[in-house]
N, C-alpha and C. Protein backbone atom coordinates (compact mmCIF):
# COMPACT_ATOMS: atom_id res chain seq x y z
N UNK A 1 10.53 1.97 27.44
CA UNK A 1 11.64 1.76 26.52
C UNK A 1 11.73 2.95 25.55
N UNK A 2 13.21 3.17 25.27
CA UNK A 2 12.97 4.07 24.07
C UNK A 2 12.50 4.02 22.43
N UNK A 3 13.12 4.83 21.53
CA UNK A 3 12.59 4.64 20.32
C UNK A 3 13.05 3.88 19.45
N UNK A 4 14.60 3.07 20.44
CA UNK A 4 15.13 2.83 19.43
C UNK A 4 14.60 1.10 19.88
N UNK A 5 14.74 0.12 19.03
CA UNK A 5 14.71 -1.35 18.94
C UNK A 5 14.81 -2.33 19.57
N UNK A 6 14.32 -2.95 20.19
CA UNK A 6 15.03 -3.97 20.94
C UNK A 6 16.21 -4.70 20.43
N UNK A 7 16.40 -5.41 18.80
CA UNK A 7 17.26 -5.36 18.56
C UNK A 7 18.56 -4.68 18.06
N UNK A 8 18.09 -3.33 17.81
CA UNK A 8 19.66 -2.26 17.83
C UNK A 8 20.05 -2.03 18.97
N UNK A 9 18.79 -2.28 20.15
CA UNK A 9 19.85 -2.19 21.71
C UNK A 9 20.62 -3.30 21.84
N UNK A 10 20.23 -4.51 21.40
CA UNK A 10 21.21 -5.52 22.20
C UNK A 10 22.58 -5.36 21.04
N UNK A 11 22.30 -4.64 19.87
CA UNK A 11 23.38 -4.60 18.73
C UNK A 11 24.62 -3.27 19.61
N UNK A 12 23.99 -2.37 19.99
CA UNK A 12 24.58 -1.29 20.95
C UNK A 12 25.31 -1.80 21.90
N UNK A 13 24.62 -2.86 22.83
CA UNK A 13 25.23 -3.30 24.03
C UNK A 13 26.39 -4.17 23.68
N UNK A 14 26.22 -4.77 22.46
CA UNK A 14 27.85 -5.49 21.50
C UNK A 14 29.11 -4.48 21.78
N UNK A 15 28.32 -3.13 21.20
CA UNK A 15 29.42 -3.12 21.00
C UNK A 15 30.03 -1.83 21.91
N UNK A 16 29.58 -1.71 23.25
CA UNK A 16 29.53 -1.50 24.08
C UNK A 16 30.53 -2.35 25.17
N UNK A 17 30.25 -4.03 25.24
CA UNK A 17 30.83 -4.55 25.50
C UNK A 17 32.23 -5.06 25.28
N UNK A 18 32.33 -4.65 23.73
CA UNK A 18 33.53 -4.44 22.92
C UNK A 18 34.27 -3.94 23.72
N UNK A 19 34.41 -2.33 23.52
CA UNK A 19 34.70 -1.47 24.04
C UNK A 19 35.26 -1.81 25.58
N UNK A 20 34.20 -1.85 26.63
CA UNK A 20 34.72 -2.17 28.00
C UNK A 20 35.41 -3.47 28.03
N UNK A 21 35.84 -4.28 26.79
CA UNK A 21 36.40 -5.07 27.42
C UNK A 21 35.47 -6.59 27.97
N UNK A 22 34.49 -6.37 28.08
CA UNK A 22 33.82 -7.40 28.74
C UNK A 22 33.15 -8.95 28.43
N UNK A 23 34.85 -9.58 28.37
CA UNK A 23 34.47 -10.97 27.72
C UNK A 23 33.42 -11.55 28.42
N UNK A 24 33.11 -11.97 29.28
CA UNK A 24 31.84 -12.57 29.42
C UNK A 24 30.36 -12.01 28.95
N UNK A 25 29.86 -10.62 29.06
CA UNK A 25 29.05 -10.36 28.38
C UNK A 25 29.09 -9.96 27.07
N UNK A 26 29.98 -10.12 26.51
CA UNK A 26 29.91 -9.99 25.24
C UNK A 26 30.13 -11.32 24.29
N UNK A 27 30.52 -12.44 24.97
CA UNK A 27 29.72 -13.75 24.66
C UNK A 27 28.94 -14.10 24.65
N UNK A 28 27.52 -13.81 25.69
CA UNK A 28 26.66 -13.64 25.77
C UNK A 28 25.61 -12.96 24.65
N UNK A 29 25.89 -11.34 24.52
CA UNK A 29 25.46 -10.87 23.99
C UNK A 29 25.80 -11.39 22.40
N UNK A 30 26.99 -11.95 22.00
CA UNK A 30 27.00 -12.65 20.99
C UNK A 30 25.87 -13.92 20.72
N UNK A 31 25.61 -14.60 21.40
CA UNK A 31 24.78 -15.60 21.61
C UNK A 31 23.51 -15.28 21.11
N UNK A 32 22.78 -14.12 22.10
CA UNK A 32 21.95 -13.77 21.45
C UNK A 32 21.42 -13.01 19.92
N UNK A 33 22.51 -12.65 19.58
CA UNK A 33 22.56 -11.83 18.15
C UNK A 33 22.47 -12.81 17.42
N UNK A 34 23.30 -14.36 17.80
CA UNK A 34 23.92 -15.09 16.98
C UNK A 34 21.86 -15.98 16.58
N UNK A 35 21.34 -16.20 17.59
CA UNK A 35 19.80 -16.93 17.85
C UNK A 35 19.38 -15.95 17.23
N UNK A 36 18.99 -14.64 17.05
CA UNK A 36 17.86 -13.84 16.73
C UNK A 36 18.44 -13.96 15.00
N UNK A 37 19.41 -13.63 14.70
CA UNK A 37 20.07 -14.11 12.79
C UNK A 37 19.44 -14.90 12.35
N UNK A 38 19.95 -16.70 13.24
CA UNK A 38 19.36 -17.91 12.88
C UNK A 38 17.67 -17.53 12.14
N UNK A 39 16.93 -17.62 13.84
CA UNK A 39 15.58 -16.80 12.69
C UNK A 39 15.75 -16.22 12.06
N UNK A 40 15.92 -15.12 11.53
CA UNK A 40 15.44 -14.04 10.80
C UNK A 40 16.22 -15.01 9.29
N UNK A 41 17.15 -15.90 8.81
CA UNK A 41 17.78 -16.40 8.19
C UNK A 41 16.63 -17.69 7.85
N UNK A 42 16.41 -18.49 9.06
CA UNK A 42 15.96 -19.88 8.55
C UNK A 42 14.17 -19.32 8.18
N UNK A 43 13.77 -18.48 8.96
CA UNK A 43 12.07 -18.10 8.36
C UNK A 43 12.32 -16.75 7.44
N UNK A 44 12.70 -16.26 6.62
CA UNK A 44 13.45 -15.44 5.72
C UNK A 44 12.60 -14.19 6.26
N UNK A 45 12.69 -13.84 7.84
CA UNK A 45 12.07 -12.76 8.11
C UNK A 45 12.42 -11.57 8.80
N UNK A 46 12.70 -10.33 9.06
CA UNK A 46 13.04 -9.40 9.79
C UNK A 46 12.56 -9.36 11.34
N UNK A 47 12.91 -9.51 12.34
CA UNK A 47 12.47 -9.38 13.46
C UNK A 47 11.39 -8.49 14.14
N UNK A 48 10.77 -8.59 14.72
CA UNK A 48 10.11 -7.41 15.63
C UNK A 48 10.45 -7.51 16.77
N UNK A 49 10.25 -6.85 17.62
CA UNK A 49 10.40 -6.47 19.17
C UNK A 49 9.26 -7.65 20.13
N UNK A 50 8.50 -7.88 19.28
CA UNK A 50 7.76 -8.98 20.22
C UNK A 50 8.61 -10.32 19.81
N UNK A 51 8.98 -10.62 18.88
CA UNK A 51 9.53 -12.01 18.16
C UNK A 51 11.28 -12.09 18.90
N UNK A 52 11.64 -11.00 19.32
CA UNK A 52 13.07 -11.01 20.03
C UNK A 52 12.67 -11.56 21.17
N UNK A 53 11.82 -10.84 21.99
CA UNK A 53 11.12 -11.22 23.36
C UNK A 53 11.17 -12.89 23.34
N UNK A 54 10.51 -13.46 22.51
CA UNK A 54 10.31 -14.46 21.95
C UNK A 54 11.75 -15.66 22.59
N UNK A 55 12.77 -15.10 21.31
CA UNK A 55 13.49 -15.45 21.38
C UNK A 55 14.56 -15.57 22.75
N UNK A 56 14.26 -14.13 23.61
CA UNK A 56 15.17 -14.36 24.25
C UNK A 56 14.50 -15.39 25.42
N UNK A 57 13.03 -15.49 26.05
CA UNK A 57 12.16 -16.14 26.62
C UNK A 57 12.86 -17.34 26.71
N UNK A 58 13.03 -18.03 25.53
CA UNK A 58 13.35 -18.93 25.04
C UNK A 58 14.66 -19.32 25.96
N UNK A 59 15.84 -18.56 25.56
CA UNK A 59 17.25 -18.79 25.52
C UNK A 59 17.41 -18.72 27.46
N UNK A 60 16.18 -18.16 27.94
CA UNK A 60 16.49 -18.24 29.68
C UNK A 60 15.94 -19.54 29.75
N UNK A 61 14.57 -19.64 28.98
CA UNK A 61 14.24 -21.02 29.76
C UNK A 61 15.26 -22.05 29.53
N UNK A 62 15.55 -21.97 28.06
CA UNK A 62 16.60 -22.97 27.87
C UNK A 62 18.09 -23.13 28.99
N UNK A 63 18.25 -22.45 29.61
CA UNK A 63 19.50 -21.92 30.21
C UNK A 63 19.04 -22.61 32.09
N UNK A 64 17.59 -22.57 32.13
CA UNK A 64 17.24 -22.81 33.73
C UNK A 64 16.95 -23.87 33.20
N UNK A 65 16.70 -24.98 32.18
CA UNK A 65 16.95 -26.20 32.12
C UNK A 65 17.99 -27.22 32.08
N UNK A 66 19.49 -26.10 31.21
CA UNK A 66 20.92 -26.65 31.72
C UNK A 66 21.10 -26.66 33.11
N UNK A 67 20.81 -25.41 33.81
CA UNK A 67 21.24 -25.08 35.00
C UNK A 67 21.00 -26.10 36.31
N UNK A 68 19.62 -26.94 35.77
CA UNK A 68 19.46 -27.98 36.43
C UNK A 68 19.85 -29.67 35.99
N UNK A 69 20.29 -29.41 34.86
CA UNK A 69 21.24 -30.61 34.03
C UNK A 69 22.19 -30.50 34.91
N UNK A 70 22.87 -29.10 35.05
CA UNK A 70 24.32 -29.46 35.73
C UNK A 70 24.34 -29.46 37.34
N UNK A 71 23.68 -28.58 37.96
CA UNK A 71 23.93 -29.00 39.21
C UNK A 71 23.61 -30.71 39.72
N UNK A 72 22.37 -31.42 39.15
CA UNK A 72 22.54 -32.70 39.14
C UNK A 72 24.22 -33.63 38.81
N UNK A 73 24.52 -32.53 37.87
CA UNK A 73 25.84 -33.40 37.44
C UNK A 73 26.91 -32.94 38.34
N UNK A 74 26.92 -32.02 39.32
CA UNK A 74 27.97 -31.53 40.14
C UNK A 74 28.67 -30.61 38.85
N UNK A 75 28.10 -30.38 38.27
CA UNK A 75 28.98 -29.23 37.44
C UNK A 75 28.89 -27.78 38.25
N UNK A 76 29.03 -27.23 39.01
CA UNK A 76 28.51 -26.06 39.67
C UNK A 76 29.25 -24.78 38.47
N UNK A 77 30.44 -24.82 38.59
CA UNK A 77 31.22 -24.04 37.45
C UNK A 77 30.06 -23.15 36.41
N UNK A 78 29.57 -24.63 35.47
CA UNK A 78 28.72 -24.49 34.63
C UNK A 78 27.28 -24.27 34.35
N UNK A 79 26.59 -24.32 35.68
CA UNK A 79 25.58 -23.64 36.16
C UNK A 79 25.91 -22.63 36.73
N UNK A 80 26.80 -21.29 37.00
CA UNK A 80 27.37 -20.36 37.03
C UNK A 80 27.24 -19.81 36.31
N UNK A 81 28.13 -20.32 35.04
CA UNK A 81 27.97 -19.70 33.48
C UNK A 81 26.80 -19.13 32.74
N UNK A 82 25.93 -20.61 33.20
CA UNK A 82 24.27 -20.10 32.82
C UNK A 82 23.58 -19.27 33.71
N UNK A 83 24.04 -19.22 34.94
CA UNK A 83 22.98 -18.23 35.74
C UNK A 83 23.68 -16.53 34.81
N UNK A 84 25.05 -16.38 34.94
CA UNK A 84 25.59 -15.35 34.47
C UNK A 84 24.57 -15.12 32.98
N UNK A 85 24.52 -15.84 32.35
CA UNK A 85 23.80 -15.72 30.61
C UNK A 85 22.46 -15.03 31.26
N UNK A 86 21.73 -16.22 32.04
CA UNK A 86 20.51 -15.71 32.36
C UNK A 86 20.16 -14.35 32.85
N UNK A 87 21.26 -13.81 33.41
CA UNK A 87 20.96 -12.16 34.10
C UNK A 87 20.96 -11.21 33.12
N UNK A 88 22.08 -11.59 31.83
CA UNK A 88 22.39 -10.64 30.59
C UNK A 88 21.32 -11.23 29.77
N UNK A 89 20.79 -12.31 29.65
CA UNK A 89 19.18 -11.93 28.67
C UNK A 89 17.91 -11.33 29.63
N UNK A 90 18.17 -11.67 30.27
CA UNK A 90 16.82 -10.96 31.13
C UNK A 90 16.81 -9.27 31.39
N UNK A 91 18.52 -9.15 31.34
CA UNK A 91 18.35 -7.35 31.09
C UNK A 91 17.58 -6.73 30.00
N UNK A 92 17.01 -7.46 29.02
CA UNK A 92 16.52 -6.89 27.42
C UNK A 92 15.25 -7.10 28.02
N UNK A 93 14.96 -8.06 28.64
CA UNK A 93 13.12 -8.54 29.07
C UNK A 93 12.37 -7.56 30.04
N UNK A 94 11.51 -7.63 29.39
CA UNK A 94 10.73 -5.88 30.58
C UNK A 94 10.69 -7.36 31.98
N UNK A 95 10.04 -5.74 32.97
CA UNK A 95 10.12 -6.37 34.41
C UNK A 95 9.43 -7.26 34.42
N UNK A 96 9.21 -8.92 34.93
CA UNK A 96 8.87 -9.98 35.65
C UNK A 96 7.84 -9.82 36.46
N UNK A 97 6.47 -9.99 35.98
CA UNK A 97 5.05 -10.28 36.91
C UNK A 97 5.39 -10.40 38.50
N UNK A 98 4.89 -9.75 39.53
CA UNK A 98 4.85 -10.08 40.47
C UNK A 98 3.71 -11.34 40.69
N UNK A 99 3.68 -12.06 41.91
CA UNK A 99 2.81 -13.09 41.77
C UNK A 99 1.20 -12.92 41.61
N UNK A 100 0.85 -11.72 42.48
CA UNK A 100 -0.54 -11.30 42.45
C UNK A 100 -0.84 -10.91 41.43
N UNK A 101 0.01 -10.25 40.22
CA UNK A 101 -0.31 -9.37 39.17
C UNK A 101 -0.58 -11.16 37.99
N UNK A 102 0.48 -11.58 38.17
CA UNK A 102 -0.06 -12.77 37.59
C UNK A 102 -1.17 -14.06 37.72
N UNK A 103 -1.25 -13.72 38.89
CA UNK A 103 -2.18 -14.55 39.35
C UNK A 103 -4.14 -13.84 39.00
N UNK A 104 -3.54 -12.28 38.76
CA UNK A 104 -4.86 -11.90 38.31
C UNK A 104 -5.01 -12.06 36.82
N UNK A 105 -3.87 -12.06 35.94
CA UNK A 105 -4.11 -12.26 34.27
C UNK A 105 -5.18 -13.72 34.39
N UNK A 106 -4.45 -14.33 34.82
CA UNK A 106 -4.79 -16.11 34.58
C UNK A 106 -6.09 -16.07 35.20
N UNK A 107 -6.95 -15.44 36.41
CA UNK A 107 -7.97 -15.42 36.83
C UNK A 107 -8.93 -14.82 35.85
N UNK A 108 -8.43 -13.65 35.10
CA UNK A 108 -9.47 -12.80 34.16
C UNK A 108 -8.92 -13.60 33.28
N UNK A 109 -8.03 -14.23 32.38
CA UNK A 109 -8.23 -15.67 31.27
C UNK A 109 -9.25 -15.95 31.18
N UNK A 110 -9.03 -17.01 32.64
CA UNK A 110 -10.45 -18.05 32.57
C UNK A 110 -11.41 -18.04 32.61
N UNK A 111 -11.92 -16.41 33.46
CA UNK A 111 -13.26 -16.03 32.95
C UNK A 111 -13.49 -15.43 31.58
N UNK A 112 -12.73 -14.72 31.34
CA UNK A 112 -13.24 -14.63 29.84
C UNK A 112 -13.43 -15.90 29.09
N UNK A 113 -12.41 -16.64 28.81
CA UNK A 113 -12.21 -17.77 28.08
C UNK A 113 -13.27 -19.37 28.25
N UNK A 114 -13.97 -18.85 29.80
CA UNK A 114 -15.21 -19.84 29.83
C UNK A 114 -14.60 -21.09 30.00
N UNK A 115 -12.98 -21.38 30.46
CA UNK A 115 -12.87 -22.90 30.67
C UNK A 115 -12.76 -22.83 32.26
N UNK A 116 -13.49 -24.38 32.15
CA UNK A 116 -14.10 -25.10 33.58
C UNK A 116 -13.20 -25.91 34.05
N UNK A 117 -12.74 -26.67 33.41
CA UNK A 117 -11.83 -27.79 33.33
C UNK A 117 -10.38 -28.00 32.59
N UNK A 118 -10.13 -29.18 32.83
CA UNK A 118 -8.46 -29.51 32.57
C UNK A 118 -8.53 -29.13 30.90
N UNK A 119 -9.33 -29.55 30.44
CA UNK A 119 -9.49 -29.84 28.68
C UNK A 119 -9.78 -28.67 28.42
N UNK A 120 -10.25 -27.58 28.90
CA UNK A 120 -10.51 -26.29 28.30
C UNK A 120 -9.23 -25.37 28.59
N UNK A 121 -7.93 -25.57 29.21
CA UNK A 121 -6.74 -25.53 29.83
C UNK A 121 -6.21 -24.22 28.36
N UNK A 122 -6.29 -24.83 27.44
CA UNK A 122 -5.59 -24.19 26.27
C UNK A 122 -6.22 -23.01 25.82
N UNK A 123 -7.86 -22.82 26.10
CA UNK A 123 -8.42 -21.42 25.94
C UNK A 123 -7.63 -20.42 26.86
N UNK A 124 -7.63 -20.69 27.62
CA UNK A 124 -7.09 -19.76 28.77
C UNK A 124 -5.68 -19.11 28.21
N UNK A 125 -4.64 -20.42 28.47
CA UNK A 125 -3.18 -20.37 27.80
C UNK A 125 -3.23 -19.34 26.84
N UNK A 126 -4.12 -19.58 26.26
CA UNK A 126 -4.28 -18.57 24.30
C UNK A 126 -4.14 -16.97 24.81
N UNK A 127 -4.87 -16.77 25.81
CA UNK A 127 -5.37 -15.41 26.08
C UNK A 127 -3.79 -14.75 26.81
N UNK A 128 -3.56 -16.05 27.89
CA UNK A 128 -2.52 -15.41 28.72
C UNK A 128 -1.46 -14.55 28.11
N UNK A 129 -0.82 -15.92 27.31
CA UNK A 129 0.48 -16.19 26.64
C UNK A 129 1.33 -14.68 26.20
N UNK A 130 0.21 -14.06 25.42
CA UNK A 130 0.45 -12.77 24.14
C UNK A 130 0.76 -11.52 25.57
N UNK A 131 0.21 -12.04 27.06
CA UNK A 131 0.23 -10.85 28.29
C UNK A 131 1.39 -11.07 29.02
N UNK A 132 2.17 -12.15 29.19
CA UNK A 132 3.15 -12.31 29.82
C UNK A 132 4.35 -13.03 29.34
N UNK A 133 4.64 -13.45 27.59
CA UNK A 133 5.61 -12.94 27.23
C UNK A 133 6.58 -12.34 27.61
N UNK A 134 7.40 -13.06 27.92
CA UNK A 134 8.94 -12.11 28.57
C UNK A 134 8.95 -11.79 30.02
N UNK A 135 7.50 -12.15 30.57
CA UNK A 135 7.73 -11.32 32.12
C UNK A 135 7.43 -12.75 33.03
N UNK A 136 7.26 -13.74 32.37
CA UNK A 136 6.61 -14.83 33.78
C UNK A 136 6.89 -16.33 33.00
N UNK A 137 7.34 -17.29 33.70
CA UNK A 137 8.00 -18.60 33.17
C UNK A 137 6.75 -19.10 32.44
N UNK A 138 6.71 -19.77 31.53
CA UNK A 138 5.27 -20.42 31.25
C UNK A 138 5.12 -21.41 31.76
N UNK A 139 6.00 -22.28 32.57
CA UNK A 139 6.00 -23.54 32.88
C UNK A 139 4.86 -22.72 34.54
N UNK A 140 5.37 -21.47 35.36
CA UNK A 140 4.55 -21.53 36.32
C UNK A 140 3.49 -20.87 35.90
N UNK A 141 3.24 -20.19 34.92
CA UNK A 141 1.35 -19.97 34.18
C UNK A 141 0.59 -21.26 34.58
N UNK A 142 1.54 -22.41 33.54
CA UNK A 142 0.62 -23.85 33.55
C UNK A 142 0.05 -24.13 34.69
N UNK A 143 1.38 -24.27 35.84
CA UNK A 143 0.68 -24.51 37.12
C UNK A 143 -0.31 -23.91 37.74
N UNK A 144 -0.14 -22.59 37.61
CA UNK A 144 -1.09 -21.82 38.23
C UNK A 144 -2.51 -22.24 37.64
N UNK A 145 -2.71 -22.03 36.69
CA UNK A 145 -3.38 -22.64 35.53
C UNK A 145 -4.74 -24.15 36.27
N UNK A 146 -3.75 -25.10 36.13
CA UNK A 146 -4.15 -25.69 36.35
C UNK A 146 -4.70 -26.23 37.85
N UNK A 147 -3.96 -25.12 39.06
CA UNK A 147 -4.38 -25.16 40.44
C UNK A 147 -5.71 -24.58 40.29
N UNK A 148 -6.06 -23.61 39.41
CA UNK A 148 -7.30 -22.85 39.66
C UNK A 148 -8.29 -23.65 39.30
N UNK A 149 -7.99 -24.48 37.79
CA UNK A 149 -9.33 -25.22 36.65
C UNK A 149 -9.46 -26.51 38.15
N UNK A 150 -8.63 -26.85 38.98
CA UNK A 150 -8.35 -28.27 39.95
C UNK A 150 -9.59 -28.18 40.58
């Protein structure tokens, strides 16, 4: 990445999108400006580049949990919408763990972290979490997670 911000890029890509015209990503990209404010407003704090990550983490998972609200509901339209959101936050997110690369964090976790079992589950988590940030779902960490402690 360059020198400049994670959040003055997605502030760039505004208004970028301006420019070309591009109502759908620039709803989007509104969205996210509009979530990263909220924080920085409701915890009276300035952002960092890990705490955006954060945020945007967030706004995909949240988005692959509509996405399966609506295709249950026959909304297809609207699981569209969200896959579209999901591609324009994931452009800000560095590249996505391949499976082996992840499957080795969570292996060196648990040996460092010394858990054996289901209940020691959260040492591990602690270590992962801060390594794959932005690049790997946490819902499939858990699993993995917990196939190995099984």
């Amino acid at each position: 990445m360059t020198d400049v911000g994670l959040k003055q890029q997605i502030n760039n890509e505004v208004k970028d999108a301006m420019r070309a015209k591009a109502k759908e990503r620039l709803a989007t990209l509104r969205l996210i400006t509009a979530e990263i404010k909220r924080v920085e407003v409701d915890e009276r704090i300035e952002v960092d580049d890990a705490r955006v990550l954060i945020i945007l983490d967030k706004m995909c998972k949240q988005r692959r949990d509509s996405i399966t609200q609506y295709e249950q509901g026959g909304r297809e339209d609207l699981a569209a919408v969200e896959r579209f959101e999901i591609e324009v936050i994931q452009s800000f997110l560095p590249e996505a763990l391949t499976a082996e690369e992840l499957s080795a964090i969570v292996e060196k976790a648990i040996a460092d972290s010394g858990a054996s079992n289901m209940q020691e589950m959260g040492k591990a988590m602690a270590l992962i979490k801060p390594q794959v940030q932005g690049r790997a779902d946490m819902g499939e960490v858990s699993k993995l997670i917990k196939a190995k402690l099984a």
